[in-house]
N, C-alpha and C. Protein backbone atom coordinates (compact mmCIF):
# COMPACT_ATOMS: atom_id res chain seq x y z
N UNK A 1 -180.68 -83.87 -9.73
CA UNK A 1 -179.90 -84.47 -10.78
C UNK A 1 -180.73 -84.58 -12.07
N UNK A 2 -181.96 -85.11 -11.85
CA UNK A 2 -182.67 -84.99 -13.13
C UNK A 2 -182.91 -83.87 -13.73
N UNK A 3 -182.87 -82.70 -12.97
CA UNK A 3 -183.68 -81.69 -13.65
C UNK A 3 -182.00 -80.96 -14.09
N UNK A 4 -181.37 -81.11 -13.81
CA UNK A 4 -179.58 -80.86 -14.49
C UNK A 4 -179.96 -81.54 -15.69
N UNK A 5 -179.78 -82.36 -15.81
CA UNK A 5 -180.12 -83.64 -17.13
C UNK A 5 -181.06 -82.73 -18.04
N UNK A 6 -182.24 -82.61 -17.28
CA UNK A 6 -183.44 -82.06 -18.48
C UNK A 6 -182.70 -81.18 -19.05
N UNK A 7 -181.97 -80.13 -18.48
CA UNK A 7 -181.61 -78.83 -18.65
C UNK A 7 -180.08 -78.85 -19.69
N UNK A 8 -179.47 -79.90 -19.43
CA UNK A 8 -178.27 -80.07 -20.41
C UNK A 8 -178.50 -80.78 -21.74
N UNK A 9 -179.94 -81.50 -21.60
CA UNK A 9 -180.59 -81.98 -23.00
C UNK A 9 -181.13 -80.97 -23.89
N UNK A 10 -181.75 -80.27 -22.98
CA UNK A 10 -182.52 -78.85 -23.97
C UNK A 10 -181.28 -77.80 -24.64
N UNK A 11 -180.21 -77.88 -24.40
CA UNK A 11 -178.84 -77.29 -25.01
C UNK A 11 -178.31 -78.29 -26.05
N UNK A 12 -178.51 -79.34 -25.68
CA UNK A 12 -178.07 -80.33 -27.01
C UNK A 12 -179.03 -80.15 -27.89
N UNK A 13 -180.66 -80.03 -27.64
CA UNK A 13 -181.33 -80.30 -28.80
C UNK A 13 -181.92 -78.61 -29.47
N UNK A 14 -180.87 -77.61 -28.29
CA UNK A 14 -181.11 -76.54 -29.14
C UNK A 14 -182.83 -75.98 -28.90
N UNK A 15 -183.58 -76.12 -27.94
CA UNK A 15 -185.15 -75.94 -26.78
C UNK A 15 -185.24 -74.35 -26.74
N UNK A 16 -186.36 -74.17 -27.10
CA UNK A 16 -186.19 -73.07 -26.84
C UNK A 16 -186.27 -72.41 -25.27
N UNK A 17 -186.39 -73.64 -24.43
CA UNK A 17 -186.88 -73.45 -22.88
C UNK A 17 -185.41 -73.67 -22.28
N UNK A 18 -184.45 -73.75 -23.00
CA UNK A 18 -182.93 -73.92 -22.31
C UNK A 18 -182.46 -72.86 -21.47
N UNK A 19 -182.69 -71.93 -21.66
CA UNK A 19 -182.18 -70.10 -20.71
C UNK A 19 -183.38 -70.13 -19.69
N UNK A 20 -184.73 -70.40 -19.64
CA UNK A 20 -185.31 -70.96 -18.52
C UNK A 20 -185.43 -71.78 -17.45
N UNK A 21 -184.95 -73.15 -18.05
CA UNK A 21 -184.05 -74.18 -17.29
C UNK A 21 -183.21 -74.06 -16.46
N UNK A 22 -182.23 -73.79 -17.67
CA UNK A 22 -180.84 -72.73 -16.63
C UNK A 22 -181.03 -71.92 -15.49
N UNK A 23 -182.49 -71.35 -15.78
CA UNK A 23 -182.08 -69.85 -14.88
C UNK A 23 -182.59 -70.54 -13.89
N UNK A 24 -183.46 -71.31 -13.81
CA UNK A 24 -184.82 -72.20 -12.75
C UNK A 24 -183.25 -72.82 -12.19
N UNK A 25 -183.03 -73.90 -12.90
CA UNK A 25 -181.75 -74.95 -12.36
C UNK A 25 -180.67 -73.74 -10.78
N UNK A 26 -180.11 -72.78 -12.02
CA UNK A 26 -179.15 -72.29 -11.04
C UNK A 26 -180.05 -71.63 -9.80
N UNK A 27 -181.02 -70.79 -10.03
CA UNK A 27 -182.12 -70.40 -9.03
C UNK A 27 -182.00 -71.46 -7.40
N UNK A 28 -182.33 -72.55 -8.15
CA UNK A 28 -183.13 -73.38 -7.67
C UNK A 28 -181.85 -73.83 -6.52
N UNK A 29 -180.68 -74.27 -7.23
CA UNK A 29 -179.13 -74.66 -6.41
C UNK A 29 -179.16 -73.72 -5.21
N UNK A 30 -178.90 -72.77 -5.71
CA UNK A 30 -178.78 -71.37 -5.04
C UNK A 30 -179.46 -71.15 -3.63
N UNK A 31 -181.23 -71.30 -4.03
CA UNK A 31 -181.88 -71.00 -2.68
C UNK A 31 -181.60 -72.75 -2.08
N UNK A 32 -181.40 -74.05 -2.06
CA UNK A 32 -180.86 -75.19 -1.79
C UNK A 32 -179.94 -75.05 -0.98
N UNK A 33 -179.06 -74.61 -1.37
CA UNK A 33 -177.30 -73.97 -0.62
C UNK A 33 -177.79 -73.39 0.41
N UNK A 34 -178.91 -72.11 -0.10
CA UNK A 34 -178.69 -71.13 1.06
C UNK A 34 -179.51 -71.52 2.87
N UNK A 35 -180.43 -72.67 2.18
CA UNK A 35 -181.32 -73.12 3.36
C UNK A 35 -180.72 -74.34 3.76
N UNK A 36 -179.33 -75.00 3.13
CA UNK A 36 -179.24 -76.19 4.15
C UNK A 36 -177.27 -75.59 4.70
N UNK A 37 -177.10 -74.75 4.46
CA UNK A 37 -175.43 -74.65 4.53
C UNK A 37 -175.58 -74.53 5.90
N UNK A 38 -176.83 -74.03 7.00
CA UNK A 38 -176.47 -73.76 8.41
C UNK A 38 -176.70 -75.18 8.79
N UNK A 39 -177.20 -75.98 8.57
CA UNK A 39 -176.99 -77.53 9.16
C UNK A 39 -175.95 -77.88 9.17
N UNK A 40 -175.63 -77.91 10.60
CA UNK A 40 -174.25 -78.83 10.65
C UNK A 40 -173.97 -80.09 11.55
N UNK A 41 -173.33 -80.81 11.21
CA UNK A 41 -173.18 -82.17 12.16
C UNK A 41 -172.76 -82.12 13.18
N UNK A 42 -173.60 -82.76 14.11
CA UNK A 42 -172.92 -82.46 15.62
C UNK A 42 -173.14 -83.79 16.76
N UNK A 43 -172.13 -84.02 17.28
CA UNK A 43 -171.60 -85.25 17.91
C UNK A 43 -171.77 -84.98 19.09
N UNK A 44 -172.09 -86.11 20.65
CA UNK A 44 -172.62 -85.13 21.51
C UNK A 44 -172.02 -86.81 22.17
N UNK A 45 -170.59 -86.62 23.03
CA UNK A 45 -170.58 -87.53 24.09
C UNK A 45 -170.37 -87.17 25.73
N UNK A 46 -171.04 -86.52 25.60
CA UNK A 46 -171.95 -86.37 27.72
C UNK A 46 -171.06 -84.73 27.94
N UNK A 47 -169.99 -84.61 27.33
CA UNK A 47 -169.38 -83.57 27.93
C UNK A 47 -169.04 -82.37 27.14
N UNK A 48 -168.61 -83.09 25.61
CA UNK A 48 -168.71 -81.65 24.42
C UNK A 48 -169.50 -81.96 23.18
N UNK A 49 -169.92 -81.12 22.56
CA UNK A 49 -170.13 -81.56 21.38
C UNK A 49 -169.27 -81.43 20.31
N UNK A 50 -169.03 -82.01 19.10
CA UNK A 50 -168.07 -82.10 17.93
C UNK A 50 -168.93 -81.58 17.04
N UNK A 51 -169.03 -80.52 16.61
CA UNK A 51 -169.35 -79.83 15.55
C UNK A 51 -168.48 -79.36 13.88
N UNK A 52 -169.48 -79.53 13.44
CA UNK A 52 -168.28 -80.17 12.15
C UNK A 52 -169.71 -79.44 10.65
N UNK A 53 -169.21 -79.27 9.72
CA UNK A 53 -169.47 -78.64 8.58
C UNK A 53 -169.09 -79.13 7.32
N UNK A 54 -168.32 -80.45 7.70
CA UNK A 54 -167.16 -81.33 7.02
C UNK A 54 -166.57 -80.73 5.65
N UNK A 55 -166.11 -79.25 6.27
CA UNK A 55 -164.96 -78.90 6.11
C UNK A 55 -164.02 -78.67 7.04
N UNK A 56 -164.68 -78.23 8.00
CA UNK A 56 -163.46 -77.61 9.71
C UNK A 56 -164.91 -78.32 10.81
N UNK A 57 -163.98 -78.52 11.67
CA UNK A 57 -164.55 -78.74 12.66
C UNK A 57 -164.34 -77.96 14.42
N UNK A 58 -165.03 -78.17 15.36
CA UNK A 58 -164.80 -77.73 16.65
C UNK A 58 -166.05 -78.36 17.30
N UNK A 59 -164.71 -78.29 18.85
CA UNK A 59 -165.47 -78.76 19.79
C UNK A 59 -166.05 -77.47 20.88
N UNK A 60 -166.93 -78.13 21.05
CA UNK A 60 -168.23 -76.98 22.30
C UNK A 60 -167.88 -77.63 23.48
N UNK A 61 -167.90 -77.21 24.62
CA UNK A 61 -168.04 -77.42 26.16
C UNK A 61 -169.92 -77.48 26.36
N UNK A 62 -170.30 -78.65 26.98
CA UNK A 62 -171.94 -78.19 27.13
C UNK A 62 -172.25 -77.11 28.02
N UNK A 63 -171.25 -76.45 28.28
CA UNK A 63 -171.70 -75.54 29.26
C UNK A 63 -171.79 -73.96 28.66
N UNK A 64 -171.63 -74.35 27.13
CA UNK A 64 -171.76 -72.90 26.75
C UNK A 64 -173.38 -73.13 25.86
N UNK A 65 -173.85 -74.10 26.19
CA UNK A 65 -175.13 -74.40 25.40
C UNK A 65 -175.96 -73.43 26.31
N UNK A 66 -176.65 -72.14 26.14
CA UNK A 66 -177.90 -71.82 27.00
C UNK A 66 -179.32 -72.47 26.48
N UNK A 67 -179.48 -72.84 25.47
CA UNK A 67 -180.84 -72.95 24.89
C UNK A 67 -181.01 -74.56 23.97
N UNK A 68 -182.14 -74.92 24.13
CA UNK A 68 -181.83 -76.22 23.13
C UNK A 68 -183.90 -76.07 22.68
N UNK A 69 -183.66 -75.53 21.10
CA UNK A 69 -184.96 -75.11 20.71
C UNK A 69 -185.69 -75.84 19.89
N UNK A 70 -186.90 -76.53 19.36
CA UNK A 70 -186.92 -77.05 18.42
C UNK A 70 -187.41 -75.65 16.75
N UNK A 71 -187.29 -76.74 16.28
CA UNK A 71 -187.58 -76.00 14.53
C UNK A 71 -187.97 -76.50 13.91
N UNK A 72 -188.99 -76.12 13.39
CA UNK A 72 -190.21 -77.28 12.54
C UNK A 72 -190.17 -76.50 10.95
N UNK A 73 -189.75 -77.99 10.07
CA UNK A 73 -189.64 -77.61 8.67
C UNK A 73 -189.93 -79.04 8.12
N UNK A 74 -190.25 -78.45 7.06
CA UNK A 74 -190.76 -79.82 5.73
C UNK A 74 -191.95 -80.72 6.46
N UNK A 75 -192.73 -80.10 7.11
CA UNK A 75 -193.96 -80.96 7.72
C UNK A 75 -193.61 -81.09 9.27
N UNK A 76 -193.37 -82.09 9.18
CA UNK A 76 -193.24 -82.75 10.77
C UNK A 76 -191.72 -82.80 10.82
N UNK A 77 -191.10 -82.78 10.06
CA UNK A 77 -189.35 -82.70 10.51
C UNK A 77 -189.11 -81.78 11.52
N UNK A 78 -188.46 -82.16 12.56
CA UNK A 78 -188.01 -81.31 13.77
C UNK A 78 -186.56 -80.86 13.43
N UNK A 79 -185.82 -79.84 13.49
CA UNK A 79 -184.30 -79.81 13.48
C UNK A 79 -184.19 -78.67 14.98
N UNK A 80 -182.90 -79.24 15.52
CA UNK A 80 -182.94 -78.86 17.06
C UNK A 80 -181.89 -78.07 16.41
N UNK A 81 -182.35 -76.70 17.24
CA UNK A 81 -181.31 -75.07 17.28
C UNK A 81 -180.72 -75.07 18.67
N UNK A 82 -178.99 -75.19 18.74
CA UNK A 82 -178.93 -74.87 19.72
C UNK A 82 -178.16 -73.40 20.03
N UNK A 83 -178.69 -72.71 21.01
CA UNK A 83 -178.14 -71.49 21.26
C UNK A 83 -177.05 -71.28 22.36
N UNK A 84 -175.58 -70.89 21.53
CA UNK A 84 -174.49 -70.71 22.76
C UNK A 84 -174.65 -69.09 23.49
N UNK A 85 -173.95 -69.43 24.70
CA UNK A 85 -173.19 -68.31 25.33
C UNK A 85 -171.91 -67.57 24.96
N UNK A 86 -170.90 -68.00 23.74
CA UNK A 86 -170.29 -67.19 23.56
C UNK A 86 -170.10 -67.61 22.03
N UNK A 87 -169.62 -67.21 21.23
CA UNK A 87 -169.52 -66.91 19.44
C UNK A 87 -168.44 -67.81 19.32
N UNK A 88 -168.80 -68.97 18.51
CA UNK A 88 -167.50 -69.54 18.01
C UNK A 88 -167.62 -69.53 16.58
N UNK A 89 -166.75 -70.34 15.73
CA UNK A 89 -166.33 -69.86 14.45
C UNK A 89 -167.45 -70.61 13.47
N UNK A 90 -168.63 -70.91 14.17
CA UNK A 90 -169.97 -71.48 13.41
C UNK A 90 -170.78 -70.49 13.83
N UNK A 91 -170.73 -69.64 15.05
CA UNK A 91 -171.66 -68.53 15.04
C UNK A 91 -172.25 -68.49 16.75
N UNK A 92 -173.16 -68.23 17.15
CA UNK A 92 -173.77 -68.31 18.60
C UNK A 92 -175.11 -69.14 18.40
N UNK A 93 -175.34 -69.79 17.26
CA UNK A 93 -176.61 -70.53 16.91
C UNK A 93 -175.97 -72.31 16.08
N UNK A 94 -176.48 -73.13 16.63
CA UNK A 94 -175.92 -74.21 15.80
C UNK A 94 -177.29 -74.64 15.21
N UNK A 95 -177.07 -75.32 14.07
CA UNK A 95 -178.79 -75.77 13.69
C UNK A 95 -178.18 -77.49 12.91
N UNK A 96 -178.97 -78.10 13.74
CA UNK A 96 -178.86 -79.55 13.37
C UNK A 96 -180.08 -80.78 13.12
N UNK A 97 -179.67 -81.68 12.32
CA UNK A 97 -181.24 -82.56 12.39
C UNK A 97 -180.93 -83.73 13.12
N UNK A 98 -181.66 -83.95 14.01
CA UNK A 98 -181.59 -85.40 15.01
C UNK A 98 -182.02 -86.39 14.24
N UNK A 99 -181.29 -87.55 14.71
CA UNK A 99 -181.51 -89.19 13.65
C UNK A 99 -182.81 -89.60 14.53
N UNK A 100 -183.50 -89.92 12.98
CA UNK A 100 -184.78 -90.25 12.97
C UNK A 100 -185.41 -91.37 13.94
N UNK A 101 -186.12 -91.10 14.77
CA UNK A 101 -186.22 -91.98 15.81
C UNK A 101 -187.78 -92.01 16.01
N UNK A 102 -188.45 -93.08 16.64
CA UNK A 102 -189.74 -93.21 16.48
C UNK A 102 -190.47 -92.64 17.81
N UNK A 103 -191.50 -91.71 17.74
CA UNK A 103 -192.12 -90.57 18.60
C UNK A 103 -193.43 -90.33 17.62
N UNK A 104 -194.24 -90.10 19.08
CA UNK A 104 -195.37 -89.83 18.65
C UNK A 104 -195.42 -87.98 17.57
N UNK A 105 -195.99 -88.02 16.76
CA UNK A 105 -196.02 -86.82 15.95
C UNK A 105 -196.95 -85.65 16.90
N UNK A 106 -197.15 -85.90 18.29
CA UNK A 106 -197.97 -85.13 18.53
C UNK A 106 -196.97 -84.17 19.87
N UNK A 107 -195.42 -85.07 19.75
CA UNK A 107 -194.70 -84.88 21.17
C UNK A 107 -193.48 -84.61 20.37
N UNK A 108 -192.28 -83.74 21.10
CA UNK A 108 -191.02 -83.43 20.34
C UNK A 108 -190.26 -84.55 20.55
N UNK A 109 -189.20 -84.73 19.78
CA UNK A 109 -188.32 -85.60 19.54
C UNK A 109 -187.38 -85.80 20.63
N UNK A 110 -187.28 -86.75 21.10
CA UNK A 110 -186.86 -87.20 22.48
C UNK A 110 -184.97 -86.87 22.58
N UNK A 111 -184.44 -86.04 21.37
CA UNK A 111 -183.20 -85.71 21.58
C UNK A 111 -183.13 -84.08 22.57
N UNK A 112 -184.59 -83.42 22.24
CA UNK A 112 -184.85 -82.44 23.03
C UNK A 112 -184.54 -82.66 24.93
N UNK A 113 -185.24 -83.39 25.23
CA UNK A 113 -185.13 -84.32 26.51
C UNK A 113 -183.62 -83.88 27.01
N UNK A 114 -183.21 -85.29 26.48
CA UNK A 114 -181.63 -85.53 26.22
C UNK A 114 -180.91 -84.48 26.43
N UNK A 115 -180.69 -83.68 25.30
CA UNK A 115 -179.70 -82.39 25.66
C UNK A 115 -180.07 -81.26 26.50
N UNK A 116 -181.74 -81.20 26.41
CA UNK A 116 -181.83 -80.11 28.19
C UNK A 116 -181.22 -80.98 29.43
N UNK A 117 -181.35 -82.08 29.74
CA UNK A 117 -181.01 -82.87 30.58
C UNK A 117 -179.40 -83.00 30.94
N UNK A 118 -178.50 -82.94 29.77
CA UNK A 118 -177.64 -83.26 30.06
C UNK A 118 -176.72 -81.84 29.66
N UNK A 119 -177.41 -80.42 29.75
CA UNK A 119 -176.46 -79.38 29.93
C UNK A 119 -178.00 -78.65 31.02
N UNK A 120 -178.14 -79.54 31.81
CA UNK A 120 -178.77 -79.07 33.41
C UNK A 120 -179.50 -77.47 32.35
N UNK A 121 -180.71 -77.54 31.61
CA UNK A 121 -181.39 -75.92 31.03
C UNK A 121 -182.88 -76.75 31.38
């Protein structure tokens, strides 16, 4: 938001760094979009998951889960990949971030546990 701001001030005051801004600003949206649009929200009560994009949503059977992977980004952030058995209209890969819960930084995030456990992988 700020750097929108910087970038719509340097057009008011006429900058000569305004077409740089711009190009950085839209750049910048762009690769943003393109690295968080596969995160999607996903709801998990013992038997399906609710997967959602909050635009459309669908539900999974846990039994089409084969894989439950972790993914390490922005440092120590874990986001759990899970991999289906057959293609639904999000793809054969779901990629989600588990609510922040307290674990040692040296051990995976105890939602890993959880969902191998409760689709028997």
């Amino acid at each position: 938001m700020f750097f929108g701001l910087a970038t719509v001030t340097t057009f008011i005051e006429n900058s000569d760094l305004k077409w740089f801004l711009l190009f950085t600003w839209i750049a910048g949206s762009i690769f943003m979009y393109l690295q968080t649009a596969k995160i999607k929200r996903i709801e998990f009560d013992g038997e399906n998951f609710q997967v959602s994009n909050y635009l459309r949503s669908e539900t999974i059977h846990k039994s089409n889960i084969i894989a439950v992977s972790p993914l390490r980004v922005l440092g120590r952030r874990e986001m759990v990949l899970l991999e289906l058995n057959e293609d639904t209209s999000f793809g054969k890969t779901l990629l989600f971030m588990p609510q922040n819960k307290r674990f040692k930084w040296t051990s995976q995030h105890p939602v890993f546990k959880e969902l191998r456990t409760a689709c028997n992988l």
